[in-house]
C-alpha atoms as a PDB file:
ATOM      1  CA  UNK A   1     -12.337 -42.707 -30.994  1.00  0.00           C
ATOM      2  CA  UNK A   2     -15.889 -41.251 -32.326  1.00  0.00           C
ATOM      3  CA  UNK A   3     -16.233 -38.597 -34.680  1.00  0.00           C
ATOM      4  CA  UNK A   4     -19.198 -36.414 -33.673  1.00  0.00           C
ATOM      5  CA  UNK A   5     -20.264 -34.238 -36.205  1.00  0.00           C
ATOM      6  CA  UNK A   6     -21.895 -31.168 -36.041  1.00  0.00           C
ATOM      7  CA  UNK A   7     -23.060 -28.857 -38.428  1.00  0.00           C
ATOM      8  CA  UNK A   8     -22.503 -24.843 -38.446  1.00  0.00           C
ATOM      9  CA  UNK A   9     -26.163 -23.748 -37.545  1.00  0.00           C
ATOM     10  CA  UNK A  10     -26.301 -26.475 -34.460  1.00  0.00           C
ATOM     11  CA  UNK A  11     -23.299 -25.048 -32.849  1.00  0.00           C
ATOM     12  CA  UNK A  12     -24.475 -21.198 -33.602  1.00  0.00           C
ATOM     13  CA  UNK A  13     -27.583 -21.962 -31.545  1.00  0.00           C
ATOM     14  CA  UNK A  14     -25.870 -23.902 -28.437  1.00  0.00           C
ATOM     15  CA  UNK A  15     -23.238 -20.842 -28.187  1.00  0.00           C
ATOM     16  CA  UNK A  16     -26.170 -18.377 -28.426  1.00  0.00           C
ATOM     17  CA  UNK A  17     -27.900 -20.478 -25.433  1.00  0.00           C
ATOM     18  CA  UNK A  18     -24.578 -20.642 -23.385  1.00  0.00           C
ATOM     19  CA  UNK A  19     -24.641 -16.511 -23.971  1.00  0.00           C
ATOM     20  CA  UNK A  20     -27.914 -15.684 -23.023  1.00  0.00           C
ATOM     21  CA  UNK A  21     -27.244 -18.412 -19.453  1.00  0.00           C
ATOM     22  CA  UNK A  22     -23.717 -16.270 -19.054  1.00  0.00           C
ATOM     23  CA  UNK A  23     -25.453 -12.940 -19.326  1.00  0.00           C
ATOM     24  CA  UNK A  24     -28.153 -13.872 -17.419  1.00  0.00           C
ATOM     25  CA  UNK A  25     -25.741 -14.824 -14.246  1.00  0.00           C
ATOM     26  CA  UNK A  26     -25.752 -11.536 -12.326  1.00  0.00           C
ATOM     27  CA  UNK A  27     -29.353 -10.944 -12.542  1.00  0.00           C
ATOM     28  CA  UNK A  28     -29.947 -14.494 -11.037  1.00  0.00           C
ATOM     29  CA  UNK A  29     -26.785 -13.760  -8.300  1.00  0.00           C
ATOM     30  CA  UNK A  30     -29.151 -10.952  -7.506  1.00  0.00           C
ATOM     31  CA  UNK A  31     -26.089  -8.143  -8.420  1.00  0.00           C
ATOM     32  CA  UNK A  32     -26.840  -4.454  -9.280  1.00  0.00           C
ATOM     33  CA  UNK A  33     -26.477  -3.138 -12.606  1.00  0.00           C
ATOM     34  CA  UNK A  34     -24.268   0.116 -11.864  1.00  0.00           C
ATOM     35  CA  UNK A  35     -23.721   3.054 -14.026  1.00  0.00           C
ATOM     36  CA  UNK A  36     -19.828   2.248 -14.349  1.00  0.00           C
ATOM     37  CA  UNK A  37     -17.882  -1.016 -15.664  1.00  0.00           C
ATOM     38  CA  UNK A  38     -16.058  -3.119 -13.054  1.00  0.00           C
ATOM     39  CA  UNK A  39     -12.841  -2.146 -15.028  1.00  0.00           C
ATOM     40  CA  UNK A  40     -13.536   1.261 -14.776  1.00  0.00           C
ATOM     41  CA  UNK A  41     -14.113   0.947 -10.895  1.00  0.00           C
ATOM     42  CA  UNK A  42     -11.206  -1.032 -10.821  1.00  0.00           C
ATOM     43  CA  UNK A  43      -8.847   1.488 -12.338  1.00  0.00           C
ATOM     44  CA  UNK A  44     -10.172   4.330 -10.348  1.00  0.00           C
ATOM     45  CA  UNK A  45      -9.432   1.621  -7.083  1.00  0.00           C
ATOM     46  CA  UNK A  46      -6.200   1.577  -8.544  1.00  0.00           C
ATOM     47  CA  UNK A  47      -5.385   5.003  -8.410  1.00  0.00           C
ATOM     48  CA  UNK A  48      -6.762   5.846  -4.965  1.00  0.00           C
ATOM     49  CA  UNK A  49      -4.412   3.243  -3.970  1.00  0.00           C
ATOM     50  CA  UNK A  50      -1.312   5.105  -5.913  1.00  0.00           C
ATOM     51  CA  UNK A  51      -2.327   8.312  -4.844  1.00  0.00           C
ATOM     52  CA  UNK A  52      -1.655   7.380  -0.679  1.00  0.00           C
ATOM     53  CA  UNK A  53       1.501   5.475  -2.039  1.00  0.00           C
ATOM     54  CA  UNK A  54       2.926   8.616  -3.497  1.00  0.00           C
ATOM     55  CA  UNK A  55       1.375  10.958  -0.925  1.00  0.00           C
ATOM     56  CA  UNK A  56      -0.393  13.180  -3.377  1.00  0.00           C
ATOM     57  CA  UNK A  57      -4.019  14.502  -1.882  1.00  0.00           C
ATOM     58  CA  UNK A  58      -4.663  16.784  -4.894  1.00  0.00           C
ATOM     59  CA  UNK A  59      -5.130  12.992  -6.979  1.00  0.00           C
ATOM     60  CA  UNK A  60      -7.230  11.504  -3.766  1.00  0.00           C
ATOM     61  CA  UNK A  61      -8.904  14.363  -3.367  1.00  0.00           C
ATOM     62  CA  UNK A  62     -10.141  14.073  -7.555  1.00  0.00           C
ATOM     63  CA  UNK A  63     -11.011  10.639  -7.115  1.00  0.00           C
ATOM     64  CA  UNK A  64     -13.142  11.510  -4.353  1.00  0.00           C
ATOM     65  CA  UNK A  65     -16.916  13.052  -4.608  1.00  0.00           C
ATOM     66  CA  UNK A  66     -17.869  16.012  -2.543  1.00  0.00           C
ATOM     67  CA  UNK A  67     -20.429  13.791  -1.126  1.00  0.00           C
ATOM     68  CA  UNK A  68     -17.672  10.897  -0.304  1.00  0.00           C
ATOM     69  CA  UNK A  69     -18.215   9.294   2.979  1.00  0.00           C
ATOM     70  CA  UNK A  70     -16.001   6.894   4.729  1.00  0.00           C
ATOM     71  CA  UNK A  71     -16.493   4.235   7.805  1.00  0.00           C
ATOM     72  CA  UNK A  72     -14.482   1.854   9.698  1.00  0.00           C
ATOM     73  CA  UNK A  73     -14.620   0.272  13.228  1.00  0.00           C
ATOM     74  CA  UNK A  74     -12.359   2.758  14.209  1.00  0.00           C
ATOM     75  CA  UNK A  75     -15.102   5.250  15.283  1.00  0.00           C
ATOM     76  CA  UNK A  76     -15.584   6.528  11.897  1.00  0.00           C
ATOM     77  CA  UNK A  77     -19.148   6.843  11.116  1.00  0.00           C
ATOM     78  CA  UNK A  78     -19.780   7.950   7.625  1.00  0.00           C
ATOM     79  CA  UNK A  79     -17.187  10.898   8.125  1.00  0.00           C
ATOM     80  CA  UNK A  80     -17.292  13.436   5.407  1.00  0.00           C
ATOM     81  CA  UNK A  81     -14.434  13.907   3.041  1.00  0.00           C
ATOM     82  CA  UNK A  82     -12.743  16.825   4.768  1.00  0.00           C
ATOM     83  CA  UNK A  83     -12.631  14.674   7.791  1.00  0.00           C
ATOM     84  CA  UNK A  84     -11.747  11.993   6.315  1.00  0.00           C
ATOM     85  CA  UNK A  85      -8.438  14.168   5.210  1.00  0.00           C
ATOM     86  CA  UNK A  86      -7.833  15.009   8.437  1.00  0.00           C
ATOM     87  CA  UNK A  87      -8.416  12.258  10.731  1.00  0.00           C
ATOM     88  CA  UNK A  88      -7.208   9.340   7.782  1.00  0.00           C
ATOM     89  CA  UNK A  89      -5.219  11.183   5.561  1.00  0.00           C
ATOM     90  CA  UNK A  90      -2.711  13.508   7.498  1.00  0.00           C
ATOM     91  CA  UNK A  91      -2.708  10.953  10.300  1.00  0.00           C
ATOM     92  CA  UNK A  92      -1.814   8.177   8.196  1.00  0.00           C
ATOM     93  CA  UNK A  93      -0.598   8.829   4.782  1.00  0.00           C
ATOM     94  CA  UNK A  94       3.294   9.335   6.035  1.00  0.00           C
ATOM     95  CA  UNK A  95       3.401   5.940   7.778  1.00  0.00           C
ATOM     96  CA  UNK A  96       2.393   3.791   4.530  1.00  0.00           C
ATOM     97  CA  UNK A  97       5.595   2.466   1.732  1.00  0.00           C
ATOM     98  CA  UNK A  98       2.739   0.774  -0.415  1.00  0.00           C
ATOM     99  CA  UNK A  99      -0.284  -1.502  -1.136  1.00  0.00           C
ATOM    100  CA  UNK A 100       0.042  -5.042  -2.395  1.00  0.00           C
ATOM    101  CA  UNK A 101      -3.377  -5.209  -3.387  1.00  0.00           C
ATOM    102  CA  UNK A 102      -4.043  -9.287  -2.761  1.00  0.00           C
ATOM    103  CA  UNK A 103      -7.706  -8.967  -4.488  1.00  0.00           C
ATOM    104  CA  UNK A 104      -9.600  -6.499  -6.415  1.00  0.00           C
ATOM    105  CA  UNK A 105     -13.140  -7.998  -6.785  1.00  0.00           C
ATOM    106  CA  UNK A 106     -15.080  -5.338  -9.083  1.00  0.00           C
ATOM    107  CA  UNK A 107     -18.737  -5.460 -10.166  1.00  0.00           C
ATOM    108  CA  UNK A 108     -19.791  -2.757 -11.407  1.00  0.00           C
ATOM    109  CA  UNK A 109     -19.954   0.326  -9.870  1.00  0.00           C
ATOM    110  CA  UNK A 110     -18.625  -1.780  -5.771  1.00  0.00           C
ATOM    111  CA  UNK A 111     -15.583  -3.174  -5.042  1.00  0.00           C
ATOM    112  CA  UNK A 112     -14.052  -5.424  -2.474  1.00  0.00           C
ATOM    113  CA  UNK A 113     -10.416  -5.409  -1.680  1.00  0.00           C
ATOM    114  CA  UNK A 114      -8.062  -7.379   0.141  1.00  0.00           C
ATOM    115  CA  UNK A 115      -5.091  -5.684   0.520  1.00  0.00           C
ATOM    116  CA  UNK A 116      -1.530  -5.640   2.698  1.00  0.00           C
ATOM    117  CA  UNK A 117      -0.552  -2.053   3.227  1.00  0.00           C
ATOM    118  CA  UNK A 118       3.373  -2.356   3.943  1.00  0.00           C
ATOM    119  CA  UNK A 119       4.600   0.775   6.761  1.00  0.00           C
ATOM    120  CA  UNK A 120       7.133   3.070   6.593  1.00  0.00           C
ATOM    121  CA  UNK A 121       9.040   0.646   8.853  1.00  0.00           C
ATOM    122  CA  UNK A 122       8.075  -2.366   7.297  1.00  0.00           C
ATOM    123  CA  UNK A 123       5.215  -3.821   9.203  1.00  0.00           C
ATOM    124  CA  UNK A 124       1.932  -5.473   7.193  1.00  0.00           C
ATOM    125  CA  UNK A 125      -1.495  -4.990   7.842  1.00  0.00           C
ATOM    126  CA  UNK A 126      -4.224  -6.558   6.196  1.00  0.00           C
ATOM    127  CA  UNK A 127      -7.451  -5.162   5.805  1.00  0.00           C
ATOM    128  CA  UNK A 128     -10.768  -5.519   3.413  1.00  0.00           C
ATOM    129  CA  UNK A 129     -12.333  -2.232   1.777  1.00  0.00           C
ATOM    130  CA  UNK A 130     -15.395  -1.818   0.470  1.00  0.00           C
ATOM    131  CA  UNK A 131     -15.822   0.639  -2.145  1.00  0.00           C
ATOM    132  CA  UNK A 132     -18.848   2.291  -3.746  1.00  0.00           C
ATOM    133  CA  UNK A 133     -17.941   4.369  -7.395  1.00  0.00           C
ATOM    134  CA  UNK A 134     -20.567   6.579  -9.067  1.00  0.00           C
ATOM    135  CA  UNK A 135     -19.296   8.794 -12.197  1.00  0.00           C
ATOM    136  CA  UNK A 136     -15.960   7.965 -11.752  1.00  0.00           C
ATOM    137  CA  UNK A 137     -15.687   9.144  -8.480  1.00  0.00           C
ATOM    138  CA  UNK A 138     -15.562   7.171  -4.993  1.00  0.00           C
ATOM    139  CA  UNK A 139     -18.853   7.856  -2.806  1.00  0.00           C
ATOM    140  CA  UNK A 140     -18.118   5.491  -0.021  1.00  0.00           C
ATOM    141  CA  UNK A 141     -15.277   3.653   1.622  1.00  0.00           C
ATOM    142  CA  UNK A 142     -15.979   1.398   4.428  1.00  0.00           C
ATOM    143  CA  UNK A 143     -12.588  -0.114   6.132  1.00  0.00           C
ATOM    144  CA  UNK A 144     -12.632  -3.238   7.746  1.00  0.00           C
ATOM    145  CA  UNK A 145      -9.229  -4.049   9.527  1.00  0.00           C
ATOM    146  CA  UNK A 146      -7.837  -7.202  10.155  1.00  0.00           C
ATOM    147  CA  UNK A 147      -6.914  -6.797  13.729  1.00  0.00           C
ATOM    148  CA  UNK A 148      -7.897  -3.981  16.552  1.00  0.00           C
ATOM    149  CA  UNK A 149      -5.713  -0.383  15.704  1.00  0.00           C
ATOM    150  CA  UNK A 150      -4.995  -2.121  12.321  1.00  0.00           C
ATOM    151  CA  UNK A 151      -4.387   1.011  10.762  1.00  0.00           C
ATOM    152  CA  UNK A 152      -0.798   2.685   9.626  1.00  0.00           C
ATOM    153  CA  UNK A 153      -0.469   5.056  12.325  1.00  0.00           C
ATOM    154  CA  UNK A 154      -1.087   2.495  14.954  1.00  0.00           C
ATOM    155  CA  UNK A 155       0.768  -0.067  13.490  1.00  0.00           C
ATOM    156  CA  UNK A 156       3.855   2.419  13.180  1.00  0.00           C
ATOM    157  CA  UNK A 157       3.328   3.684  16.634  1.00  0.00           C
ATOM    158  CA  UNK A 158       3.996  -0.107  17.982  1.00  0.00           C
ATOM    159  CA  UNK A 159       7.212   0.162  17.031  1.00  0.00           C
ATOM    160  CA  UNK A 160       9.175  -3.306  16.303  1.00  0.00           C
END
Protein backbone atom coordinates (compact mmCIF):
# COMPACT_ATOMS: atom_id res chain seq x y z
CA UNK A 1 0.00 0.00 0.00
CA UNK A 2 1.21 3.76 -0.93
CA UNK A 3 0.88 6.59 1.22
CA UNK A 4 -0.03 9.65 -0.88
CA UNK A 5 0.37 12.68 0.82
CA UNK A 6 -1.20 15.76 0.41
CA UNK A 7 -0.95 18.90 1.97
CA UNK A 8 -3.97 21.24 3.31
CA UNK A 9 -3.77 24.06 0.59
CA UNK A 10 -3.61 21.25 -2.42
CA UNK A 11 -6.78 19.69 -1.35
CA UNK A 12 -8.55 23.31 -0.61
CA UNK A 13 -7.95 24.11 -4.28
CA UNK A 14 -9.12 20.61 -5.94
CA UNK A 15 -12.48 20.86 -3.71
CA UNK A 16 -12.86 24.52 -4.80
CA UNK A 17 -12.44 23.21 -8.60
CA UNK A 18 -14.89 20.21 -8.03
CA UNK A 19 -17.41 23.23 -6.65
CA UNK A 20 -17.20 25.60 -9.22
CA UNK A 21 -17.66 22.09 -12.07
CA UNK A 22 -20.83 21.09 -9.60
CA UNK A 23 -22.29 24.56 -9.70
CA UNK A 24 -21.65 25.04 -13.04
CA UNK A 25 -23.83 21.72 -14.06
CA UNK A 26 -27.25 23.28 -14.68
CA UNK A 27 -26.07 26.10 -16.67
CA UNK A 28 -24.22 23.58 -19.01
CA UNK A 29 -27.63 21.06 -18.83
CA UNK A 30 -29.09 24.22 -20.24
CA UNK A 31 -31.78 24.43 -16.94
CA UNK A 32 -33.55 27.70 -15.90
CA UNK A 33 -32.67 29.49 -12.91
CA UNK A 34 -36.28 29.98 -11.26
CA UNK A 35 -37.29 32.35 -8.62
CA UNK A 36 -38.13 29.37 -6.10
CA UNK A 37 -35.88 26.36 -4.69
CA UNK A 38 -36.68 22.85 -5.95
CA UNK A 39 -37.52 22.08 -2.22
CA UNK A 40 -39.77 24.74 -2.03
CA UNK A 41 -41.59 23.56 -5.31
CA UNK A 42 -41.44 20.30 -4.00
CA UNK A 43 -43.28 20.98 -0.77
CA UNK A 44 -45.89 23.07 -2.39
CA UNK A 45 -46.21 19.63 -4.97
CA UNK A 46 -46.64 18.00 -1.85
CA UNK A 47 -49.45 19.72 -0.60
CA UNK A 48 -51.50 19.99 -3.80
CA UNK A 49 -51.22 16.36 -3.66
CA UNK A 50 -52.65 16.26 0.18
CA UNK A 51 -55.11 18.71 -0.47
CA UNK A 52 -57.17 16.20 -3.32
CA UNK A 53 -56.33 13.33 -0.78
CA UNK A 54 -58.26 15.01 1.96
CA UNK A 55 -60.77 16.71 -0.35
CA UNK A 56 -60.16 20.21 0.86
CA UNK A 57 -60.48 22.95 -2.22
CA UNK A 58 -60.05 25.95 0.13
CA UNK A 59 -55.98 24.43 0.44
CA UNK A 60 -55.96 23.69 -3.61
CA UNK A 61 -57.51 26.57 -4.27
CA UNK A 62 -54.35 28.63 -2.06
CA UNK A 63 -51.85 26.74 -3.77
CA UNK A 64 -53.21 27.76 -6.94
CA UNK A 65 -52.59 31.36 -8.78
CA UNK A 66 -55.48 33.26 -10.18
CA UNK A 67 -53.71 32.95 -13.39
CA UNK A 68 -53.29 28.91 -12.93
CA UNK A 69 -53.87 27.06 -16.07
CA UNK A 70 -54.13 23.39 -16.53
CA UNK A 71 -53.87 20.86 -19.74
CA UNK A 72 -54.13 17.29 -20.42
CA UNK A 73 -55.04 15.09 -23.48
CA UNK A 74 -58.28 14.94 -22.16
CA UNK A 75 -59.53 18.04 -24.09
CA UNK A 76 -58.24 20.39 -21.60
CA UNK A 77 -56.55 23.20 -23.22
CA UNK A 78 -55.02 25.57 -20.80
CA UNK A 79 -58.43 25.68 -18.80
CA UNK A 80 -58.57 28.40 -16.26
CA UNK A 81 -58.69 27.66 -12.60
CA UNK A 82 -62.43 27.92 -12.08
CA UNK A 83 -62.74 25.36 -14.75
CA UNK A 84 -60.36 23.48 -13.75
CA UNK A 85 -62.59 23.17 -10.31
CA UNK A 86 -65.32 22.22 -12.09
CA UNK A 87 -64.50 19.96 -14.80
CA UNK A 88 -61.22 18.22 -12.58
CA UNK A 89 -62.03 18.93 -9.24
CA UNK A 90 -65.81 18.18 -8.50
CA UNK A 91 -65.67 15.49 -11.17
CA UNK A 92 -62.86 13.77 -9.73
CA UNK A 93 -61.81 14.59 -6.30
CA UNK A 94 -64.49 11.95 -4.62
CA UNK A 95 -63.19 9.00 -6.65
CA UNK A 96 -59.37 9.34 -5.43
CA UNK A 97 -58.11 7.32 -1.66
CA UNK A 98 -54.50 8.79 -2.31
CA UNK A 99 -51.25 9.49 -4.26
CA UNK A 100 -48.17 7.33 -3.98
CA UNK A 101 -46.07 9.80 -5.47
CA UNK A 102 -43.31 7.28 -7.34
CA UNK A 103 -41.03 10.49 -8.33
CA UNK A 104 -40.85 14.05 -7.52
CA UNK A 105 -38.13 15.49 -9.87
CA UNK A 106 -37.86 19.34 -8.77
CA UNK A 107 -35.64 22.03 -10.34
CA UNK A 108 -36.37 24.96 -9.44
CA UNK A 109 -39.36 26.61 -9.93
CA UNK A 110 -40.83 22.91 -12.60
CA UNK A 111 -41.53 19.73 -11.53
CA UNK A 112 -42.09 16.32 -12.98
CA UNK A 113 -44.05 13.68 -11.25
CA UNK A 114 -44.70 10.18 -11.56
CA UNK A 115 -47.33 9.25 -9.54
CA UNK A 116 -50.09 6.20 -8.86
CA UNK A 117 -53.31 7.78 -7.76
CA UNK A 118 -55.12 4.77 -5.86
CA UNK A 119 -59.47 5.09 -6.39
CA UNK A 120 -62.01 5.04 -4.10
CA UNK A 121 -62.42 1.38 -5.13
CA UNK A 122 -59.01 0.52 -5.33
CA UNK A 123 -57.93 0.75 -8.90
CA UNK A 124 -54.26 2.49 -9.91
CA UNK A 125 -53.57 4.83 -12.45
CA UNK A 126 -50.39 6.13 -13.36
CA UNK A 127 -49.82 9.31 -14.79
CA UNK A 128 -46.81 12.07 -15.23
CA UNK A 129 -47.51 15.87 -14.23
CA UNK A 130 -45.79 18.61 -15.12
CA UNK A 131 -45.80 21.44 -12.89
CA UNK A 132 -44.78 25.09 -13.24
CA UNK A 133 -44.46 27.16 -9.49
CA UNK A 134 -43.96 30.94 -9.40
CA UNK A 135 -44.19 32.68 -5.76
CA UNK A 136 -45.24 29.79 -4.16
CA UNK A 137 -48.09 29.27 -6.10
CA UNK A 138 -48.80 26.65 -9.06
CA UNK A 139 -49.22 28.51 -12.59
CA UNK A 140 -49.50 25.47 -14.73
CA UNK A 141 -50.34 21.81 -14.57
CA UNK A 142 -50.11 19.78 -17.62
CA UNK A 143 -51.44 15.96 -17.08
CA UNK A 144 -50.18 13.33 -19.04
CA UNK A 145 -52.05 9.94 -18.38
CA UNK A 146 -50.78 6.69 -18.72
CA UNK A 147 -53.54 5.12 -20.65
CA UNK A 148 -56.76 6.68 -22.66
CA UNK A 149 -59.68 7.96 -19.78
CA UNK A 150 -56.77 7.50 -17.27
CA UNK A 151 -58.30 9.75 -14.98
CA UNK A 152 -60.27 8.92 -11.46
CA UNK A 153 -63.65 9.36 -12.66
CA UNK A 154 -63.14 7.13 -15.60
CA UNK A 155 -61.25 4.70 -13.96
CA UNK A 156 -64.07 4.46 -11.17
CA UNK A 157 -66.76 4.46 -13.73
CA UNK A 158 -65.18 1.01 -15.21
CA UNK A 159 -66.12 -0.58 -12.40
CA UNK A 160 -64.07 -3.95 -11.46
Amino acid sequence: MTAISMSRRLLFGVGTSALAAVASIPAIAGLKPGNGSGLQTEAIIRKHYKAWENKDWPTENALLADNFTFSSAAGDARISKSVFKTRCWDNNVNDIRRFDLLRLFPSGDEAFVLYNCVTMNNKNIRNVEYFQVRDGRITDLECYFGAPSNYPAAVSARGG
